[in-house]
PDB file of N, CA and C in Angstrom:
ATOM      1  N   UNK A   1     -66.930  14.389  34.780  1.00  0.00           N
ATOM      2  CA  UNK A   1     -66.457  15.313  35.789  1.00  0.00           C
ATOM      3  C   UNK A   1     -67.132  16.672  35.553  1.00  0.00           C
ATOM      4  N   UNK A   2     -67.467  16.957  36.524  1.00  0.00           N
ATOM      5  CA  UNK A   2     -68.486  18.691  36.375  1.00  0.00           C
ATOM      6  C   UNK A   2     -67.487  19.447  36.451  1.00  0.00           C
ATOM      7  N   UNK A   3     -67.670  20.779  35.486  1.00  0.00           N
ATOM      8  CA  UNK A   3     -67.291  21.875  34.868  1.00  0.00           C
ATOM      9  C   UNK A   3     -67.682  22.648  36.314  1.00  0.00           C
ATOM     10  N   UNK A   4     -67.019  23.663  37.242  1.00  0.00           N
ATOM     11  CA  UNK A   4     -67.502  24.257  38.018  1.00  0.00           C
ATOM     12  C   UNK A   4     -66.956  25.977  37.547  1.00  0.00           C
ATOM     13  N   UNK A   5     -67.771  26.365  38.135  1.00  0.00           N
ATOM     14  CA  UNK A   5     -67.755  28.091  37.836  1.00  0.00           C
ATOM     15  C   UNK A   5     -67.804  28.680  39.271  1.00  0.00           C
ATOM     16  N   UNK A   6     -66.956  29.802  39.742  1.00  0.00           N
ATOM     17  CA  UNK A   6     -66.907  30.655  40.872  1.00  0.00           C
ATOM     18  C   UNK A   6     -68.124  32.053  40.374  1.00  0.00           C
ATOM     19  N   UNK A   7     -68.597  32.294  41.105  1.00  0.00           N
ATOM     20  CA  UNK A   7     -69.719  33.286  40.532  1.00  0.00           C
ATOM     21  C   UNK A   7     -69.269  34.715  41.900  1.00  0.00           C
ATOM     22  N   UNK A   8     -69.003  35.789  41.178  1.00  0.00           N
ATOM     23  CA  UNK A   8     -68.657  36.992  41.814  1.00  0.00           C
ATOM     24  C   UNK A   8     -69.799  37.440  42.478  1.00  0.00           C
ATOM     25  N   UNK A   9     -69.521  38.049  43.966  1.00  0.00           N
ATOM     26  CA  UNK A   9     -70.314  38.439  45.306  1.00  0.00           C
ATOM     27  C   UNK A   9     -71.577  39.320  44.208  1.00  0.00           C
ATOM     28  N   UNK A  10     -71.289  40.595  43.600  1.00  0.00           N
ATOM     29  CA  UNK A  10     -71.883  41.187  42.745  1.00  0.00           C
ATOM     30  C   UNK A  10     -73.226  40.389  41.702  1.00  0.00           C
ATOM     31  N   UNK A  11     -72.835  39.061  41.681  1.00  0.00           N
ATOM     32  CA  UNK A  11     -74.120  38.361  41.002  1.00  0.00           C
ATOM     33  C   UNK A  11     -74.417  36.927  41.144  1.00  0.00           C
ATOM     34  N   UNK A  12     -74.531  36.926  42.533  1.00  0.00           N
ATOM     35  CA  UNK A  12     -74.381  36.362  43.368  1.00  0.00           C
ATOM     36  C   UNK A  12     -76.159  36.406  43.619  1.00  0.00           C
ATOM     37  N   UNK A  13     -76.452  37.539  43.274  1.00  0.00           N
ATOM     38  CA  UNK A  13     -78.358  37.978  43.191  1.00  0.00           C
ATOM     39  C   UNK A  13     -79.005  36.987  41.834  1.00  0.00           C
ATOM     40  N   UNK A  14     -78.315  36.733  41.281  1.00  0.00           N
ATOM     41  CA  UNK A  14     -79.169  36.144  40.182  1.00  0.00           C
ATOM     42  C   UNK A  14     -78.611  34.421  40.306  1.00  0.00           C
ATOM     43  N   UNK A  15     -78.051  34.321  41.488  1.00  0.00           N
ATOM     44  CA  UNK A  15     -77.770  32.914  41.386  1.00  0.00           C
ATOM     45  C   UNK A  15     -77.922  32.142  42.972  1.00  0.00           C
ATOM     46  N   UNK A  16     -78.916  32.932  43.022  1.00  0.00           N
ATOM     47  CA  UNK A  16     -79.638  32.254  44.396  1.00  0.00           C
ATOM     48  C   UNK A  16     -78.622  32.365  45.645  1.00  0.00           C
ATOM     49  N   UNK A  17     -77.814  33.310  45.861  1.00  0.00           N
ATOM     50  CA  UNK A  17     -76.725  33.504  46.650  1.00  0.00           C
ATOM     51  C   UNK A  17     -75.420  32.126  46.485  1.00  0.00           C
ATOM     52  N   UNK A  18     -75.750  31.761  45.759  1.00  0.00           N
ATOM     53  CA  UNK A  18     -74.409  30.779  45.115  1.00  0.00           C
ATOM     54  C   UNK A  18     -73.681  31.102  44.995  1.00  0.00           C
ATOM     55  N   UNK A  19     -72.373  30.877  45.947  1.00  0.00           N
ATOM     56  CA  UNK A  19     -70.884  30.970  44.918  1.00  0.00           C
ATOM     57  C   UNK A  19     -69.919  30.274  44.064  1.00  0.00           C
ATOM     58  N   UNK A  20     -70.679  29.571  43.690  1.00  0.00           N
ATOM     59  CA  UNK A  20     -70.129  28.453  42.949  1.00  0.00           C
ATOM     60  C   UNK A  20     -71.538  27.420  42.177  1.00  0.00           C
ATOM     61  N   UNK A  21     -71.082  27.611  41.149  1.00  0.00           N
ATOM     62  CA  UNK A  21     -72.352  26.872  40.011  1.00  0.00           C
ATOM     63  C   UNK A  21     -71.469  25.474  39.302  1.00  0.00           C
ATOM     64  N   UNK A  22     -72.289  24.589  39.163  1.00  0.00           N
ATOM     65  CA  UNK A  22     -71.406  23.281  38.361  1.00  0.00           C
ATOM     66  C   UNK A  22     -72.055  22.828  37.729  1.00  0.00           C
ATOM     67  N   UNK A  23     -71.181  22.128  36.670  1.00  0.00           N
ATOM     68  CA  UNK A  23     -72.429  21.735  35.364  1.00  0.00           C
ATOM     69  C   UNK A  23     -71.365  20.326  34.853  1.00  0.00           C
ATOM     70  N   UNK A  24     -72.303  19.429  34.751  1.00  0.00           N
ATOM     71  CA  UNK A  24     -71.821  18.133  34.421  1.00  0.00           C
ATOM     72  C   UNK A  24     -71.212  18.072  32.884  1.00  0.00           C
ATOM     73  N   UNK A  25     -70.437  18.162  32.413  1.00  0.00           N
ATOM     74  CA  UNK A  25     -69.901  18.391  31.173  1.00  0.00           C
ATOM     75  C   UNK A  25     -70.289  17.031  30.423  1.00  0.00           C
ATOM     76  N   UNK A  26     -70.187  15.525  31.604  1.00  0.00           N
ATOM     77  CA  UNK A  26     -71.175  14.313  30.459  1.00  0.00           C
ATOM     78  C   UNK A  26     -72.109  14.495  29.798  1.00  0.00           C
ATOM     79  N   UNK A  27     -73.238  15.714  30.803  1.00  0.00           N
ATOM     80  CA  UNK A  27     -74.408  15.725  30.021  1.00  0.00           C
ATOM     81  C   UNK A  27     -74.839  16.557  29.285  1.00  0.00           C
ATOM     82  N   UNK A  28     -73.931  17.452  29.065  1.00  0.00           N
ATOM     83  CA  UNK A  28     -73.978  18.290  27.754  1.00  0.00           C
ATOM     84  C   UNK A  28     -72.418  18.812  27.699  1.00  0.00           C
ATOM     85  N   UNK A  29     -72.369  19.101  25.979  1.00  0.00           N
ATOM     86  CA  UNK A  29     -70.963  19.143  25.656  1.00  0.00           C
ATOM     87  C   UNK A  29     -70.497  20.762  25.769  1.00  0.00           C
ATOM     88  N   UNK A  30     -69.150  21.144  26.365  1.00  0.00           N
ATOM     89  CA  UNK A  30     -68.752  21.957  26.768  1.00  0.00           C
ATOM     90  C   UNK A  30     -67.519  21.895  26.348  1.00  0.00           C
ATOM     91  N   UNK A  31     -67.056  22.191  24.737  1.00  0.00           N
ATOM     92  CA  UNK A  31     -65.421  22.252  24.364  1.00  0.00           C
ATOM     93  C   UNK A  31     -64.869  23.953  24.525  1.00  0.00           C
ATOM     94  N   UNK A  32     -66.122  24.466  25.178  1.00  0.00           N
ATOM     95  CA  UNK A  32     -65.132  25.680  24.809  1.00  0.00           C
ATOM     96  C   UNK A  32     -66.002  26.812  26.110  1.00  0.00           C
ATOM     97  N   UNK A  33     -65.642  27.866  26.357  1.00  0.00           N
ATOM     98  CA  UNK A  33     -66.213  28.423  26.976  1.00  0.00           C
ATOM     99  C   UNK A  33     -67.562  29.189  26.921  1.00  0.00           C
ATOM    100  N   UNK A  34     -67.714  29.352  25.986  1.00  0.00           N
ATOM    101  CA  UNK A  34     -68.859  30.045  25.240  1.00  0.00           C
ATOM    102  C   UNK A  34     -70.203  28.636  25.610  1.00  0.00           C
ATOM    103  N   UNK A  35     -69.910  27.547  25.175  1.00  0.00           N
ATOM    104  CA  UNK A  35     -70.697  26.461  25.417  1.00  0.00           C
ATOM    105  C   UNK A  35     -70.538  26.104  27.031  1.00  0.00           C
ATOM    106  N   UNK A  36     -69.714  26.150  27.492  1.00  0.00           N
ATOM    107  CA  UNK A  36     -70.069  26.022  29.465  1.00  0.00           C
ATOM    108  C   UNK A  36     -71.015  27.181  29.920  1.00  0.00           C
ATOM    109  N   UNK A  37     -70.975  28.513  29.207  1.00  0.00           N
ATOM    110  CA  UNK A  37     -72.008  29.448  29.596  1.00  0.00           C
ATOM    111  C   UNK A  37     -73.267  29.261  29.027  1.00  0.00           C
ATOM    112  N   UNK A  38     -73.269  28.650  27.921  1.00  0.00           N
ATOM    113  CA  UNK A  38     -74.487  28.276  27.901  1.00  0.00           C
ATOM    114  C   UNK A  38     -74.820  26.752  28.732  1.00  0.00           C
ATOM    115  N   UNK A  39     -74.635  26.877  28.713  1.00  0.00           N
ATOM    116  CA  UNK A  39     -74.819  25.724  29.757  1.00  0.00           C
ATOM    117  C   UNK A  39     -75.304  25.857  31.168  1.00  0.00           C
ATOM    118  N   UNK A  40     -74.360  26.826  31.760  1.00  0.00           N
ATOM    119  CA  UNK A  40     -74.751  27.412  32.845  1.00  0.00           C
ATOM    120  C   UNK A  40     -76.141  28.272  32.928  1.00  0.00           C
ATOM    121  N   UNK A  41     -76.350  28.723  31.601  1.00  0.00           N
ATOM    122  CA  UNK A  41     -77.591  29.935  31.385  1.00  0.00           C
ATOM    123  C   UNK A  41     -78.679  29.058  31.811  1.00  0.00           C
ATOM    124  N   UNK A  42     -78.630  27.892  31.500  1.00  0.00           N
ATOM    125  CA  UNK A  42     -79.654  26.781  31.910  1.00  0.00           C
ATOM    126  C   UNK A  42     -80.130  26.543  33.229  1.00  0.00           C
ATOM    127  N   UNK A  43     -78.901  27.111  34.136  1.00  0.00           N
ATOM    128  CA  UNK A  43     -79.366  27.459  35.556  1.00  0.00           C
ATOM    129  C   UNK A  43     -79.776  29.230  35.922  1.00  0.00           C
ATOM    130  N   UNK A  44     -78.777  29.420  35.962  1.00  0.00           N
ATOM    131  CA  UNK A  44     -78.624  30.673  36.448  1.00  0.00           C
ATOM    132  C   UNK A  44     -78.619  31.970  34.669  1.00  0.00           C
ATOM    133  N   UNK A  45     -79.880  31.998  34.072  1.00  0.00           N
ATOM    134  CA  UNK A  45     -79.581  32.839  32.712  1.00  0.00           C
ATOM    135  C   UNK A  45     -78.849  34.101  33.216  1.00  0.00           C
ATOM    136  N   UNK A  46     -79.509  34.634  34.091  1.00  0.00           N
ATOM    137  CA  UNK A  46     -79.419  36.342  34.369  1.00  0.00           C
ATOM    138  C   UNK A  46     -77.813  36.401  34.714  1.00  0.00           C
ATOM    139  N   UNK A  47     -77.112  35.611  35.448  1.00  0.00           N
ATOM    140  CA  UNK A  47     -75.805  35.591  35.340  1.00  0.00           C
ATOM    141  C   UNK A  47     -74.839  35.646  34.117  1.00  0.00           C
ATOM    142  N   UNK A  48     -75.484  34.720  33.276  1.00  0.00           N
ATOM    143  CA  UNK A  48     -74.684  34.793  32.021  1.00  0.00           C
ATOM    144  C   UNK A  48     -74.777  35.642  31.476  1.00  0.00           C
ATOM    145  N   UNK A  49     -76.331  36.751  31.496  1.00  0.00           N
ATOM    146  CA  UNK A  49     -76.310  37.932  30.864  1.00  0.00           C
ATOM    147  C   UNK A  49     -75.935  38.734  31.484  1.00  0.00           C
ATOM    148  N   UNK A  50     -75.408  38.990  32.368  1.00  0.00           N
ATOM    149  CA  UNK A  50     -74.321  39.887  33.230  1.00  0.00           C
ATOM    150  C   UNK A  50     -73.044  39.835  32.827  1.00  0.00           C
ATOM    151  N   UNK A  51     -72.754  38.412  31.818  1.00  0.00           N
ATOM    152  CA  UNK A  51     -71.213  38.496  31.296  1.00  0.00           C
ATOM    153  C   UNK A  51     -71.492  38.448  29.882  1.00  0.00           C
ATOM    154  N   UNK A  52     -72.242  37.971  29.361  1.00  0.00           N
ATOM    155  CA  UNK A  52     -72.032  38.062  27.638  1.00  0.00           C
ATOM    156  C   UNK A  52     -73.435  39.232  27.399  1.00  0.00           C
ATOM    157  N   UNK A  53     -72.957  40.334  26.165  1.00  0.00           N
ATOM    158  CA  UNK A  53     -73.110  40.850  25.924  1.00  0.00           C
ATOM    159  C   UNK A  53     -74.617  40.502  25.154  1.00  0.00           C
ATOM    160  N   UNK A  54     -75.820  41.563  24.557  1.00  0.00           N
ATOM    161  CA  UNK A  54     -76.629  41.093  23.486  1.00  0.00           C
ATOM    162  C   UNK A  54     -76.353  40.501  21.898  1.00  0.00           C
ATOM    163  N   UNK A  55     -75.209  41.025  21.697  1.00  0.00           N
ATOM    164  CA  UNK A  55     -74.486  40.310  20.392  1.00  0.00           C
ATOM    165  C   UNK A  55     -73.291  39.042  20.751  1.00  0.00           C
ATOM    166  N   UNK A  56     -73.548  38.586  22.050  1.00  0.00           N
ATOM    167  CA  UNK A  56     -72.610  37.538  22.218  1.00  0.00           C
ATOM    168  C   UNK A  56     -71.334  37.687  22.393  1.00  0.00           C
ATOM    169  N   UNK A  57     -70.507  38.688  22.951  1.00  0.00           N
ATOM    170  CA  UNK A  57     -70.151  39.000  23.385  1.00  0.00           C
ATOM    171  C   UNK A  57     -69.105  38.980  24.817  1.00  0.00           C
ATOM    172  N   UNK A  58     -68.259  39.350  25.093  1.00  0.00           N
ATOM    173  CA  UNK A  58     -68.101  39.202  26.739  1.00  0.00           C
ATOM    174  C   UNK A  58     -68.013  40.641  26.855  1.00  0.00           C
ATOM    175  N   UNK A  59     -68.671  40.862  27.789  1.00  0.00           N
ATOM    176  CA  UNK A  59     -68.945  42.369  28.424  1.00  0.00           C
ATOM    177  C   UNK A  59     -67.164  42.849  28.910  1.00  0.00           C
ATOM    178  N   UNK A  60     -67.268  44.346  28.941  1.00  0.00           N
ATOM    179  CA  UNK A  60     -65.874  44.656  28.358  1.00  0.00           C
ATOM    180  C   UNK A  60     -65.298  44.768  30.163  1.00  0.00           C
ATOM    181  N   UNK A  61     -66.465  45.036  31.155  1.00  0.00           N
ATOM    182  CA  UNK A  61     -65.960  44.912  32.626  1.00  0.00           C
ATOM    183  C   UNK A  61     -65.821  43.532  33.242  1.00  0.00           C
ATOM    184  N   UNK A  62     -65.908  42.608  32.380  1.00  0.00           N
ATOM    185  CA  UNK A  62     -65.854  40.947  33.321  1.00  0.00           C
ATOM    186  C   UNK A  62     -64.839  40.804  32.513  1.00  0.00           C
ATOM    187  N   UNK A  63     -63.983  39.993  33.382  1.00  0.00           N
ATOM    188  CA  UNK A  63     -63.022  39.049  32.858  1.00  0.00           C
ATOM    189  C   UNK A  63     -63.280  37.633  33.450  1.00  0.00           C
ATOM    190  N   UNK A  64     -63.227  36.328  32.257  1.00  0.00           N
ATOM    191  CA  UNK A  64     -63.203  35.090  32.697  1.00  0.00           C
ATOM    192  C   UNK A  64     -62.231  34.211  33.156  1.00  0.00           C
ATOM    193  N   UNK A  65     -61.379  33.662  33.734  1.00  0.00           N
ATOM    194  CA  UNK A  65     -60.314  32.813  33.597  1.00  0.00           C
ATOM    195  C   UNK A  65     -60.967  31.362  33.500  1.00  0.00           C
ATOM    196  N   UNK A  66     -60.165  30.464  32.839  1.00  0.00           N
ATOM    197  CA  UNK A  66     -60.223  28.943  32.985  1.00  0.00           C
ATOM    198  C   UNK A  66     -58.525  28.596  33.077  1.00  0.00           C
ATOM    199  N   UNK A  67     -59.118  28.067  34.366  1.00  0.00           N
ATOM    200  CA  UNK A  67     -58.252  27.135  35.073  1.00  0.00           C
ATOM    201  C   UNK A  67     -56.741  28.053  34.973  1.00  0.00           C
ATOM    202  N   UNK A  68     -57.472  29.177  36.020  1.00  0.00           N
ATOM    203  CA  UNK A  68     -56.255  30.463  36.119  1.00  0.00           C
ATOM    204  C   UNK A  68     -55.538  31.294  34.533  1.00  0.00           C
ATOM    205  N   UNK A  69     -55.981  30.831  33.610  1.00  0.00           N
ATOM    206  CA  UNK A  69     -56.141  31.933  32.491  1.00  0.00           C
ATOM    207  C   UNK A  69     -56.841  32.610  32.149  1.00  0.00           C
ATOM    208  N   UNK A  70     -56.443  34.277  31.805  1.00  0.00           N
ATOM    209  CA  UNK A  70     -57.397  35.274  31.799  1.00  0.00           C
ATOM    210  C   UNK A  70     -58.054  34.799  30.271  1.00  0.00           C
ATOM    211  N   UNK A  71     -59.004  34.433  29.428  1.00  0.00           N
ATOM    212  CA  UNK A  71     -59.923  34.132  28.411  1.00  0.00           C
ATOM    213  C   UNK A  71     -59.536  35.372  27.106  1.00  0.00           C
ATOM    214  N   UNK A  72     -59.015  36.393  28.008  1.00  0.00           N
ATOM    215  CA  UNK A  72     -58.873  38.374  27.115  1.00  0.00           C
ATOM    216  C   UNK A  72     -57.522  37.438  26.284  1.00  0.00           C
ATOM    217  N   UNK A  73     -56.932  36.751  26.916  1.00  0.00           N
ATOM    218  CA  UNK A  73     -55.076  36.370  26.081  1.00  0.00           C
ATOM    219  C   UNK A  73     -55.295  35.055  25.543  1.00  0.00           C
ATOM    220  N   UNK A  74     -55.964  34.479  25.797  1.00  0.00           N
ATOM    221  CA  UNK A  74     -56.233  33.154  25.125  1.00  0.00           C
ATOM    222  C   UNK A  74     -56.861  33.376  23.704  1.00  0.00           C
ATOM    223  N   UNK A  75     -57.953  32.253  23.689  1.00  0.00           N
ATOM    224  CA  UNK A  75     -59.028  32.700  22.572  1.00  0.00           C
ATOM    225  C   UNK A  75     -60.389  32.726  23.002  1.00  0.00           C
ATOM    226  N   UNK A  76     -60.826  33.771  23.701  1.00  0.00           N
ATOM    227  CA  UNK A  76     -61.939  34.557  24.338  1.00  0.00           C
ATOM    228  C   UNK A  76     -62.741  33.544  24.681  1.00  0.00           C
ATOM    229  N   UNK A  77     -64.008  33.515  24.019  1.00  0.00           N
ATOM    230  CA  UNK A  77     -65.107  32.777  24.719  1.00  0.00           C
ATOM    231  C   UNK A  77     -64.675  31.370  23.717  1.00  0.00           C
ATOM    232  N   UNK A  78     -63.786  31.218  23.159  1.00  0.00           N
ATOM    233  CA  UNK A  78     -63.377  30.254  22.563  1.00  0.00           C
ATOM    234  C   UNK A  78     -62.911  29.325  23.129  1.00  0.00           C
ATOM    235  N   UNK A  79     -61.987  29.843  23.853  1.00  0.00           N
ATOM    236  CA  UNK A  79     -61.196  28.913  24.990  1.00  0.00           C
ATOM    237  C   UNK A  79     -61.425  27.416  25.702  1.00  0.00           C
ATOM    238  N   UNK A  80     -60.730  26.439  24.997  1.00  0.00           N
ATOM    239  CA  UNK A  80     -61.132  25.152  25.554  1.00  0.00           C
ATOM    240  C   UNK A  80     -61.869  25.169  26.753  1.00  0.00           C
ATOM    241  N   UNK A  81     -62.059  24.664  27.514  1.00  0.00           N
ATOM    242  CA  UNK A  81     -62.715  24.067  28.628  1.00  0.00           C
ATOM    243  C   UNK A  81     -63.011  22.491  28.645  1.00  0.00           C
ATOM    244  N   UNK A  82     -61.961  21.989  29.522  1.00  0.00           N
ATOM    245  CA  UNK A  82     -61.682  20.574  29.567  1.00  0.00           C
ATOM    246  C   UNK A  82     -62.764  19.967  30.969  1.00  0.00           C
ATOM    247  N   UNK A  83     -63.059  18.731  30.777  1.00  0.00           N
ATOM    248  CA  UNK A  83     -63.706  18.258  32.018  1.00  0.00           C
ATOM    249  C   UNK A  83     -62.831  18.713  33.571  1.00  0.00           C
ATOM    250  N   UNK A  84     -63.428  18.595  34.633  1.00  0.00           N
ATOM    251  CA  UNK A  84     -62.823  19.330  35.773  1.00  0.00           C
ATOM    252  C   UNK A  84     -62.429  20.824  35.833  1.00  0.00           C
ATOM    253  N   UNK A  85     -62.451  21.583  34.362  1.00  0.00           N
ATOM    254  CA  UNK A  85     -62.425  22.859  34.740  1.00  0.00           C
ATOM    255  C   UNK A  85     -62.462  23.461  35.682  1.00  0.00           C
ATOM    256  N   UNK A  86     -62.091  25.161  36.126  1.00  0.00           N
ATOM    257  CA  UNK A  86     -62.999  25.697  37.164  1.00  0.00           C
ATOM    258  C   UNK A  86     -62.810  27.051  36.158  1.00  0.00           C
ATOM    259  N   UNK A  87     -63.559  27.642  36.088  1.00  0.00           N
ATOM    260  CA  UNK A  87     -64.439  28.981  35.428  1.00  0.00           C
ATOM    261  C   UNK A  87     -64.549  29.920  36.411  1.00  0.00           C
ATOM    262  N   UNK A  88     -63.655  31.132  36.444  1.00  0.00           N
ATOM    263  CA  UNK A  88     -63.808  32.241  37.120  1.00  0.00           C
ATOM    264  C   UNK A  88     -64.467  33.398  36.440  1.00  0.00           C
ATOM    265  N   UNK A  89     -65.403  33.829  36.787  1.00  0.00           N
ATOM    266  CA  UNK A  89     -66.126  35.268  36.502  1.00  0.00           C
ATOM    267  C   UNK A  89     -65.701  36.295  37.365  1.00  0.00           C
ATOM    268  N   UNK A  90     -64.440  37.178  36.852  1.00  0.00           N
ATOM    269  CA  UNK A  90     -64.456  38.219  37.750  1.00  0.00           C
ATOM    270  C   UNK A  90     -64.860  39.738  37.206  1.00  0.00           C
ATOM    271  N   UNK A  91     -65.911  40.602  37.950  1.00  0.00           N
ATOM    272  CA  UNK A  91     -66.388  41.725  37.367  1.00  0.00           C
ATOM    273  C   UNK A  91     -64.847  42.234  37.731  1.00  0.00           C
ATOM    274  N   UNK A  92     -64.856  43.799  37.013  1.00  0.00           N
ATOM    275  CA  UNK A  92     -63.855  44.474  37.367  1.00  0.00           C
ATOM    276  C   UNK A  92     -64.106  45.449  38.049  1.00  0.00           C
ATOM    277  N   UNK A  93     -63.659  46.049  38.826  1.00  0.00           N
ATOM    278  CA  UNK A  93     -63.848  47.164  39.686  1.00  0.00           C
ATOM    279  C   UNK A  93     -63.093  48.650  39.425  1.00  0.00           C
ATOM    280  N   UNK A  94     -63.774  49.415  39.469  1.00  0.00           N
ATOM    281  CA  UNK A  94     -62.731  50.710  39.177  1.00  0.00           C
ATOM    282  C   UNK A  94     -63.406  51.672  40.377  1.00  0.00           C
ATOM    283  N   UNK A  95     -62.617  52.623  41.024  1.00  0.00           N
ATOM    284  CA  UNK A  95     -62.562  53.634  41.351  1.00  0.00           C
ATOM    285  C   UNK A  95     -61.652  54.657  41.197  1.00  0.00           C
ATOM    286  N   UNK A  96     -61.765  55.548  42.743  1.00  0.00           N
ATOM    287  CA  UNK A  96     -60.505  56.522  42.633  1.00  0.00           C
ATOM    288  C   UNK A  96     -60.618  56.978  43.997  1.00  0.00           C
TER     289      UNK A  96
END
């Protein structure tokens, strides 16, 4: 069952106007979230480096959910990720 990811309007440029990326979890292993992004980097890299940092990281303005949990309260890029997943990337927005 493919691992699917929602990809935010904002980077949406580095993923060929895609809103939604999927990755077959049979064909490569994905126990955790950190490993579905790499995974995904395999398509779309520049996206993933829009959320993980140069030291690996999750950038401190994205938040991830799996399967409607925010990743910040769980265990970060640790976070299981079961077959059928869905993987939300949401940037955060601030104004005033």
């Amino acid at each position: 069952m493919p691992i699917t990811f929602e990809i935010p309007s904002p980077l949406r440029v580095h993923s060929r106007g895609n809103a939604t990326a999927t990755i077959d979890s049979g064909m490569s292993s994905c126990p955790s979230v950190r490993d579905a992004l790499g995974a995904l980097a395999t398509q779309y890299p520049r996206v993933v480096d829009s959320v993980i940092t140069e030291q690996g990281e999750l950038r401190p303005h994205v938040n991830v959910f799996v399967d409607g949990e925010n990743t910040r309260y769980t265990d970060g890029l640790h976070t299981p990720v079961r077959d059928s997943s869905t993987i939300i990337i949401l940037a955060a927005i601030s104004g005033g």
